[in-house]
PDB file of N, CA and C in Angstrom:
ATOM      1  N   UNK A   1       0.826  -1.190   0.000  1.00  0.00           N
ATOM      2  CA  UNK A   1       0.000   0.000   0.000  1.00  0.00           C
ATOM      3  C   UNK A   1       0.869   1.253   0.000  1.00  0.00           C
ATOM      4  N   UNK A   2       1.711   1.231   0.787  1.00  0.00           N
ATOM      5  CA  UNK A   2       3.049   2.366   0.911  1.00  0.00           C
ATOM      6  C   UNK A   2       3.497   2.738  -0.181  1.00  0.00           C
ATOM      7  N   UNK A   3       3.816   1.320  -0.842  1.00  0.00           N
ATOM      8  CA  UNK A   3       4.609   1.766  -2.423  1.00  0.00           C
ATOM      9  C   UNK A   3       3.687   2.283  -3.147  1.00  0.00           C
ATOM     10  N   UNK A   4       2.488   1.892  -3.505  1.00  0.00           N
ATOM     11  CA  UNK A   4       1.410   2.752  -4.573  1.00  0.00           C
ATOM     12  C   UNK A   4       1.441   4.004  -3.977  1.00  0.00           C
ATOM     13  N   UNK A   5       0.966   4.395  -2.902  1.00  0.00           N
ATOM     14  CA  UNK A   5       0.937   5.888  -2.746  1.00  0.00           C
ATOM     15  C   UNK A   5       2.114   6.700  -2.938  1.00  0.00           C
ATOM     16  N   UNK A   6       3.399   5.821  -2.683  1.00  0.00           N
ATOM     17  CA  UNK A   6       4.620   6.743  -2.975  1.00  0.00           C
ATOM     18  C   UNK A   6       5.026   6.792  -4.640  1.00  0.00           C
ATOM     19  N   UNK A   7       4.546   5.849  -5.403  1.00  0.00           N
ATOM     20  CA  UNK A   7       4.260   5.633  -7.118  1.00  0.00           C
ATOM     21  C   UNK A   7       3.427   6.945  -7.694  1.00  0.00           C
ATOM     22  N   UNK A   8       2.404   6.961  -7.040  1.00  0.00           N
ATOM     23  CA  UNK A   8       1.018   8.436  -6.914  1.00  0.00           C
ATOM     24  C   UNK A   8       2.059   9.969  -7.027  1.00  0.00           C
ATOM     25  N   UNK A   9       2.852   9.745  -5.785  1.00  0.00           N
ATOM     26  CA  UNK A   9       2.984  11.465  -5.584  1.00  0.00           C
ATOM     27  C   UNK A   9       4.127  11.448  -6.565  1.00  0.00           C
ATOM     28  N   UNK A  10       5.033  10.623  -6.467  1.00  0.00           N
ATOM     29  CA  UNK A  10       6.368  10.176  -7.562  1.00  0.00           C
ATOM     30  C   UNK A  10       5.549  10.563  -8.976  1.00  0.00           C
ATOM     31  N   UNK A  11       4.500  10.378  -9.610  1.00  0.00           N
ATOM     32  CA  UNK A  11       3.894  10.366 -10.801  1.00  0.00           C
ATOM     33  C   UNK A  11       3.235  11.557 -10.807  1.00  0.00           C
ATOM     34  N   UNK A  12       2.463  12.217  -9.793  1.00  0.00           N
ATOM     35  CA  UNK A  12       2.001  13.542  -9.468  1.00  0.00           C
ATOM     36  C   UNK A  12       3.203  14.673  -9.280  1.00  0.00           C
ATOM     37  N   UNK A  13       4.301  14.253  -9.075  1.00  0.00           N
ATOM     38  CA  UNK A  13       5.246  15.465  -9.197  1.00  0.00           C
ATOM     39  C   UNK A  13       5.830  15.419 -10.487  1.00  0.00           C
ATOM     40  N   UNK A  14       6.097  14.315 -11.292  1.00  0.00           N
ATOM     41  CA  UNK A  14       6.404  14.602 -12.311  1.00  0.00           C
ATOM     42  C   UNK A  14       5.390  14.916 -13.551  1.00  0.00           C
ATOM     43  N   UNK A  15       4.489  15.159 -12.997  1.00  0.00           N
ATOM     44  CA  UNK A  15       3.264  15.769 -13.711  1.00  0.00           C
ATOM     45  C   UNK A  15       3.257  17.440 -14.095  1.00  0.00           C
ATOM     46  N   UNK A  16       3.205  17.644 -12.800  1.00  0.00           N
ATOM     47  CA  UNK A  16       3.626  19.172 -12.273  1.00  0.00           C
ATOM     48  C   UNK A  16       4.620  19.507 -12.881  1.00  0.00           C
ATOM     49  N   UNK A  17       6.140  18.744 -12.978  1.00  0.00           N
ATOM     50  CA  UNK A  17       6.841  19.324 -13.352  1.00  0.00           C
ATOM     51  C   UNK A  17       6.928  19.782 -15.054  1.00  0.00           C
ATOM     52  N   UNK A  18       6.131  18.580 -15.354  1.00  0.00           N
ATOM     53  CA  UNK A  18       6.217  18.898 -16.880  1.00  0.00           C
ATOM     54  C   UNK A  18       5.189  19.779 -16.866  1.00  0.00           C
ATOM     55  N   UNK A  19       4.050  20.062 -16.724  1.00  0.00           N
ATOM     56  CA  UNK A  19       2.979  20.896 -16.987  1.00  0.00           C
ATOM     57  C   UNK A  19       3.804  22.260 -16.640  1.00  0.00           C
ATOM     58  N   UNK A  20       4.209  22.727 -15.556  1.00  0.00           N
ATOM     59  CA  UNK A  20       4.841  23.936 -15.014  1.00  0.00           C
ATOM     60  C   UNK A  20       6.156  23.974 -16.281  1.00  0.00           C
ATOM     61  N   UNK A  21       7.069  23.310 -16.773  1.00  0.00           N
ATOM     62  CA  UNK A  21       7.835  24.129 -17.845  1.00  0.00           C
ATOM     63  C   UNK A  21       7.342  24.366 -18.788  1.00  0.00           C
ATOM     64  N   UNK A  22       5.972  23.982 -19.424  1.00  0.00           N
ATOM     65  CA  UNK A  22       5.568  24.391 -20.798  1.00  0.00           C
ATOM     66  C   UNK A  22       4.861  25.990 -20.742  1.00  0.00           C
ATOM     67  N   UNK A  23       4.872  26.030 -19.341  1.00  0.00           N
ATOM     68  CA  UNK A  23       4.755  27.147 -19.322  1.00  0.00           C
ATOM     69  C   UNK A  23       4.894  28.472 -19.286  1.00  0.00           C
ATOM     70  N   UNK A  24       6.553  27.956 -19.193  1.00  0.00           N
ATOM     71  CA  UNK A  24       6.834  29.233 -18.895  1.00  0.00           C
ATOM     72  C   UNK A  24       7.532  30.286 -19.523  1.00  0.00           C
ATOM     73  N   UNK A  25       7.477  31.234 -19.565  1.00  0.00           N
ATOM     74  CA  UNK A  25       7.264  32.557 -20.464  1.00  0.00           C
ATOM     75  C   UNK A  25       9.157  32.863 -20.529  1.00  0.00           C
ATOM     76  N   UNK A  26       9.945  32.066 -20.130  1.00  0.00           N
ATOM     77  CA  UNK A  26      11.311  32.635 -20.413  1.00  0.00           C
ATOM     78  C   UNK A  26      11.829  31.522 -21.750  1.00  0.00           C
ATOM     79  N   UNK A  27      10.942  30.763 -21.965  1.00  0.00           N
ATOM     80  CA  UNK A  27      11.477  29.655 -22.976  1.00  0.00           C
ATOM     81  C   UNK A  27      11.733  30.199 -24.096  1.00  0.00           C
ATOM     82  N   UNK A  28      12.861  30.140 -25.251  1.00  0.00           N
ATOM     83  CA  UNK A  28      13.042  30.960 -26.570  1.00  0.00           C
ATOM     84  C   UNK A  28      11.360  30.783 -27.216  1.00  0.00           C
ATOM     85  N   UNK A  29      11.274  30.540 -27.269  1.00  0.00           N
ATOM     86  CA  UNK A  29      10.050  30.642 -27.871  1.00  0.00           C
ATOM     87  C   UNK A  29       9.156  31.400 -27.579  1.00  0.00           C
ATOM     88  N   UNK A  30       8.054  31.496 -26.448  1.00  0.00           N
ATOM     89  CA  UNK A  30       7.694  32.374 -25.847  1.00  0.00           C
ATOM     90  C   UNK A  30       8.458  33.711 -25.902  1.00  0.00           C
ATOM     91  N   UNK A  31       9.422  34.266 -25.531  1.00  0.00           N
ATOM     92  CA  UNK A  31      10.020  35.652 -25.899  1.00  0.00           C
ATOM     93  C   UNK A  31      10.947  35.880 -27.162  1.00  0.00           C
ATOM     94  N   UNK A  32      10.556  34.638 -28.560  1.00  0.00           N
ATOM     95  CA  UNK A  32      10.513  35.296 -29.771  1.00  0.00           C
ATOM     96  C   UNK A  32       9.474  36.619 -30.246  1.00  0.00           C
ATOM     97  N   UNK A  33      10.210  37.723 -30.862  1.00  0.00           N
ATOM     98  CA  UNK A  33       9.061  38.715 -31.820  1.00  0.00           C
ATOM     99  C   UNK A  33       7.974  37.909 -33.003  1.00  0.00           C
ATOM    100  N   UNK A  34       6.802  38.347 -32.396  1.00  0.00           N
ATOM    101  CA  UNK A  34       6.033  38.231 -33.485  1.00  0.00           C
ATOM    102  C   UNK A  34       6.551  38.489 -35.252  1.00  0.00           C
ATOM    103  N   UNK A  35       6.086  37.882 -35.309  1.00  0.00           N
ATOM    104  CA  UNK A  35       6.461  37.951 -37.142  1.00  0.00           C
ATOM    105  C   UNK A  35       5.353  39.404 -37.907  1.00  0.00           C
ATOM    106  N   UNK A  36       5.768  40.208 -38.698  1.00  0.00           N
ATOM    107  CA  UNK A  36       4.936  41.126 -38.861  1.00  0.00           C
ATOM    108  C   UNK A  36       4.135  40.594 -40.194  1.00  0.00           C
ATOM    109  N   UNK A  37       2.794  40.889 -40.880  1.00  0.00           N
ATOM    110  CA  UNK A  37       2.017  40.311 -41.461  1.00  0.00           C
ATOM    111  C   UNK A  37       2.577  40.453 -42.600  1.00  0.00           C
ATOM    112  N   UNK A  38       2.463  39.394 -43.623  1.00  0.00           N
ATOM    113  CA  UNK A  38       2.915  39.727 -44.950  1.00  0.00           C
ATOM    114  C   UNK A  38       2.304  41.095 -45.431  1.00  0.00           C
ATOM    115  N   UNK A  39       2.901  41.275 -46.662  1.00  0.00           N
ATOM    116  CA  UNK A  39       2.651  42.594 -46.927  1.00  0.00           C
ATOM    117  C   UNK A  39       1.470  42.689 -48.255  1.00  0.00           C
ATOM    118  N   UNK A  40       0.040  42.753 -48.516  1.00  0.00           N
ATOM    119  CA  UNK A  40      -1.158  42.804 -49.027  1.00  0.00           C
ATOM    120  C   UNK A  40      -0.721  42.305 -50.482  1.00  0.00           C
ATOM    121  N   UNK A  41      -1.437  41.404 -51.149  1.00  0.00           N
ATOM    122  CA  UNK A  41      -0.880  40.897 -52.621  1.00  0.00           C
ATOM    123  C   UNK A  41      -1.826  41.699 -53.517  1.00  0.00           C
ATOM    124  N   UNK A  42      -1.810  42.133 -54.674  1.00  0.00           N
ATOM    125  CA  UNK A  42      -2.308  42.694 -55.522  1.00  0.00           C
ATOM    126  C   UNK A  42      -3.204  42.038 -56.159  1.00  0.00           C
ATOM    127  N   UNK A  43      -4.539  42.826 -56.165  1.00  0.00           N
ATOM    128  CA  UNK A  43      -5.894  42.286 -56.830  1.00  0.00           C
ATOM    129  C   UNK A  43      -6.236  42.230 -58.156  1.00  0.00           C
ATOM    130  N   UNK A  44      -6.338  41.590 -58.669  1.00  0.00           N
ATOM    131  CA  UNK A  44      -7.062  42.016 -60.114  1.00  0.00           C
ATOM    132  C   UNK A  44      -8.446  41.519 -60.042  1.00  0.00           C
ATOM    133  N   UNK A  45      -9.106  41.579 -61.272  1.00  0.00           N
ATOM    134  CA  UNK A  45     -10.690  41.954 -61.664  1.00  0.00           C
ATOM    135  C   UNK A  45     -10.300  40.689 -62.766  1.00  0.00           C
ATOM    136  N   UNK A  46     -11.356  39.269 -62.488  1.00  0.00           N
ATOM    137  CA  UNK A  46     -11.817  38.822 -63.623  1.00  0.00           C
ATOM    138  C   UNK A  46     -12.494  40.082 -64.693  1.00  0.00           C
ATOM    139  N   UNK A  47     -12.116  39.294 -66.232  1.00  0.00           N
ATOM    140  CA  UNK A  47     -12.331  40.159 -67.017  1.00  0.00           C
ATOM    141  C   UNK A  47     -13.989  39.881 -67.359  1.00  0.00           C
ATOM    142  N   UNK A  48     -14.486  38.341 -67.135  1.00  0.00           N
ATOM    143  CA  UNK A  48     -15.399  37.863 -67.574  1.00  0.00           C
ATOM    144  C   UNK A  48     -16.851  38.087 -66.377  1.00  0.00           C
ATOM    145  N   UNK A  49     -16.325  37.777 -64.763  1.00  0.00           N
ATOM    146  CA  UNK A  49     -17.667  38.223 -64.196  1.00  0.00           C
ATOM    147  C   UNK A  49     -17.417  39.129 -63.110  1.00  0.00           C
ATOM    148  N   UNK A  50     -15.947  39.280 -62.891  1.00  0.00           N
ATOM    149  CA  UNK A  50     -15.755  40.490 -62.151  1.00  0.00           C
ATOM    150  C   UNK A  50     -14.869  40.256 -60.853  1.00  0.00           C
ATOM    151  N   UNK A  51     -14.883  38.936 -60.510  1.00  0.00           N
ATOM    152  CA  UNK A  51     -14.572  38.630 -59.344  1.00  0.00           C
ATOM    153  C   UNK A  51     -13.047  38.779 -59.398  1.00  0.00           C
ATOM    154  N   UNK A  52     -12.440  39.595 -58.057  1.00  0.00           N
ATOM    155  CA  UNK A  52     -11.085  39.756 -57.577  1.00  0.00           C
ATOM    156  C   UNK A  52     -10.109  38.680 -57.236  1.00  0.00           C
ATOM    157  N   UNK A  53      -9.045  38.732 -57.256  1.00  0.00           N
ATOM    158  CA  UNK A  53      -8.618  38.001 -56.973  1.00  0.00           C
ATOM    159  C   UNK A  53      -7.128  38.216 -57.241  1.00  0.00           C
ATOM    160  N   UNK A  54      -6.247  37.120 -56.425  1.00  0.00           N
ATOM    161  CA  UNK A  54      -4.871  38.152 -56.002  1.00  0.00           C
ATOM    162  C   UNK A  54      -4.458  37.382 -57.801  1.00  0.00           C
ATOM    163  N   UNK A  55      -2.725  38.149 -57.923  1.00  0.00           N
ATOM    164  CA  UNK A  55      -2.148  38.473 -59.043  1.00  0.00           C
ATOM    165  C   UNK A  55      -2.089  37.163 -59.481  1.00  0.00           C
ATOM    166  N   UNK A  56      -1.506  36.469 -58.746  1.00  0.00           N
ATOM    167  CA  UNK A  56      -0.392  35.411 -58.896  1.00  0.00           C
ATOM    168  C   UNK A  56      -1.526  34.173 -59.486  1.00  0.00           C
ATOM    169  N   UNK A  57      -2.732  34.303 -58.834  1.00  0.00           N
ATOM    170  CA  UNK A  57      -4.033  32.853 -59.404  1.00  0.00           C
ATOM    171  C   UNK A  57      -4.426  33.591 -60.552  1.00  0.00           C
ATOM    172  N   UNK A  58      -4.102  34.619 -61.071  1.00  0.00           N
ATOM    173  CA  UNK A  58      -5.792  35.391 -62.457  1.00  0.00           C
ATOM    174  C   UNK A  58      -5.141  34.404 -63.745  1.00  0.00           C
ATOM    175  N   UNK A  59      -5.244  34.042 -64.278  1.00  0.00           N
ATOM    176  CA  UNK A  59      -5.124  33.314 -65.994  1.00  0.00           C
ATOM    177  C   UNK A  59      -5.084  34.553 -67.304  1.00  0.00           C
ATOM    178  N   UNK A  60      -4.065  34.870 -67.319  1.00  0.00           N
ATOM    179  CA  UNK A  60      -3.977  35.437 -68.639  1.00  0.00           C
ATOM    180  C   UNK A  60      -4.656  35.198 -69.736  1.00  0.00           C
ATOM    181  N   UNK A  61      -5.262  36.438 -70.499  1.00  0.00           N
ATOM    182  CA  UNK A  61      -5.835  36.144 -71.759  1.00  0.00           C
ATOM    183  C   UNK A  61      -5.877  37.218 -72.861  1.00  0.00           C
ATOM    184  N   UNK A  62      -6.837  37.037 -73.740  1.00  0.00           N
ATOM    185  CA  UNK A  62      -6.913  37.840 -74.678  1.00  0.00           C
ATOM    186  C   UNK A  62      -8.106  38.996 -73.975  1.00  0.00           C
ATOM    187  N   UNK A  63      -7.713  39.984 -73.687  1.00  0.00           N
ATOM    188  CA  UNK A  63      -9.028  41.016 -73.513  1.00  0.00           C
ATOM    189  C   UNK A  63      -8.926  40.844 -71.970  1.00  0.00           C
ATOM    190  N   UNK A  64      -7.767  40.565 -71.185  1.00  0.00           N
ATOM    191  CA  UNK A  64      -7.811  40.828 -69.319  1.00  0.00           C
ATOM    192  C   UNK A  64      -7.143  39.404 -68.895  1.00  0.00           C
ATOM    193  N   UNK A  65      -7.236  39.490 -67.667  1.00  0.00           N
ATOM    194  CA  UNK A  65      -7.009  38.201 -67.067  1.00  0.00           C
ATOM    195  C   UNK A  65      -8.663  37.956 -66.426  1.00  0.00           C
ATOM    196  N   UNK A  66      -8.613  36.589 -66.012  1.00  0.00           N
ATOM    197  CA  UNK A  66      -9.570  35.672 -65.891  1.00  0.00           C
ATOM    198  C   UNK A  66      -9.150  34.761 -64.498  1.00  0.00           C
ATOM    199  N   UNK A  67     -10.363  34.202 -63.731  1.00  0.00           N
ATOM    200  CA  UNK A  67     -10.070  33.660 -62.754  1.00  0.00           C
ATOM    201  C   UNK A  67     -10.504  32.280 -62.827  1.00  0.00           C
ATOM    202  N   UNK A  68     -10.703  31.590 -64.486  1.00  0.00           N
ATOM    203  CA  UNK A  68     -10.412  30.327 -64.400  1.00  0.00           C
ATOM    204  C   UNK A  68     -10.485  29.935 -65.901  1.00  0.00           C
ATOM    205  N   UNK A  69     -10.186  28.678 -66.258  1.00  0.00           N
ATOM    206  CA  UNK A  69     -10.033  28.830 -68.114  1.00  0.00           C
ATOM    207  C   UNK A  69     -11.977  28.892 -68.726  1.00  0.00           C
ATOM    208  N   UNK A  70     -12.915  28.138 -67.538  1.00  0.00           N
ATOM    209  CA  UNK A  70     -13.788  28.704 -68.387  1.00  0.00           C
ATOM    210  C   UNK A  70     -14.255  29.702 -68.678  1.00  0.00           C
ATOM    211  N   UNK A  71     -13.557  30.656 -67.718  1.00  0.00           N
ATOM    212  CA  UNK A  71     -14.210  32.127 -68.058  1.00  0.00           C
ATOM    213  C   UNK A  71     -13.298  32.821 -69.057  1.00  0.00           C
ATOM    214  N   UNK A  72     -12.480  32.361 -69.003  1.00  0.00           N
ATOM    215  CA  UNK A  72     -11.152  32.882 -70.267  1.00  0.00           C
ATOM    216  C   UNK A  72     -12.062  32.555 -71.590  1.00  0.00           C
ATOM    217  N   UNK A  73     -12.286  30.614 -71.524  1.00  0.00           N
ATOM    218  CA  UNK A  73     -12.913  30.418 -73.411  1.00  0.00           C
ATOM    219  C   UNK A  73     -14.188  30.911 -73.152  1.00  0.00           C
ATOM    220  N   UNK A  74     -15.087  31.532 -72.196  1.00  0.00           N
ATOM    221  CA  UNK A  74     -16.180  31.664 -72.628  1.00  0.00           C
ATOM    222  C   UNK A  74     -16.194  33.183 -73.183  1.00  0.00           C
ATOM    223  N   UNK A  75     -15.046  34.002 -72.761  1.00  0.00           N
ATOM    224  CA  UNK A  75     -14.840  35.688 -72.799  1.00  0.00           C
ATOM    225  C   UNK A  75     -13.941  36.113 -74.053  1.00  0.00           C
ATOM    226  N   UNK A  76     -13.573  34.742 -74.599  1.00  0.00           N
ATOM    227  CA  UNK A  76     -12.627  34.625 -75.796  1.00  0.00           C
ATOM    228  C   UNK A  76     -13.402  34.422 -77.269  1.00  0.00           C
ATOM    229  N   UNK A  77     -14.201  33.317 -76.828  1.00  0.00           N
ATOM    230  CA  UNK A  77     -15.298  32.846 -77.526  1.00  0.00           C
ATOM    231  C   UNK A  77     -16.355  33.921 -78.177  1.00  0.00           C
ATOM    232  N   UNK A  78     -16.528  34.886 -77.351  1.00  0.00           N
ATOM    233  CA  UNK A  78     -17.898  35.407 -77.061  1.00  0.00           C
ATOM    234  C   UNK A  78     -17.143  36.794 -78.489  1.00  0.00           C
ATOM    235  N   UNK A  79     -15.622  37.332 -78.008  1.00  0.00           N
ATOM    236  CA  UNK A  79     -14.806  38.474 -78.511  1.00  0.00           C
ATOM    237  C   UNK A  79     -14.594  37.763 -80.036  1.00  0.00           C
ATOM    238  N   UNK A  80     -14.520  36.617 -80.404  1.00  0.00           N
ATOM    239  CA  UNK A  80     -14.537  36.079 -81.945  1.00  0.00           C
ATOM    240  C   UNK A  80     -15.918  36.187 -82.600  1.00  0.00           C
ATOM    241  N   UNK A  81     -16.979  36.436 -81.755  1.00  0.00           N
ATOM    242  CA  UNK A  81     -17.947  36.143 -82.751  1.00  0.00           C
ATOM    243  C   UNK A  81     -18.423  37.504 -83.232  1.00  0.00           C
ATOM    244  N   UNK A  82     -17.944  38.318 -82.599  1.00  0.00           N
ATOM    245  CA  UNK A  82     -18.205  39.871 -83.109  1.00  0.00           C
ATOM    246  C   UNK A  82     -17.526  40.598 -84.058  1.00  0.00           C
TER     247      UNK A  82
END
């Protein structure tokens, strides 16, 4: 009976101990600087229904960029038949 209870607090202090260092605020981590937010990516305008969207996803085309190929052949399509 002696030994289980001394197994208990033996297992209860090393409980504590790990719970108490994750906590604490001198660890490199905790007093790393925040990272500052990237810096805003540039929007463009589907040419076909309007919708924004950053630079780097729009699809190049004839008559704007486009935010996917069906709106490219349907805005391509539409500029040949005129």
């Amino acid at each position: 009976m002696m030994k289980l209870l001394l197994m208990l607090v033996l297992l209860a202090v090393v409980f504590y101990m790990l719970g108490a260092r994750r906590g604490r605020p001198d660890e490199p981590e905790a007093r790393s600087k925040p990272q500052p937010p990237a810096p805003p990516k540039e929007m463009l305008r589907c040419a076909e229904c309007g919708m924004h969207l950053p630079a780097d996803e729009a699809l190049p085309g004839r008559g704007g960029v486009f935010c996917g190929a069906e709106h490219r052949n349907r805005f391509e399509a539409r500029q040949g038949q005129r």
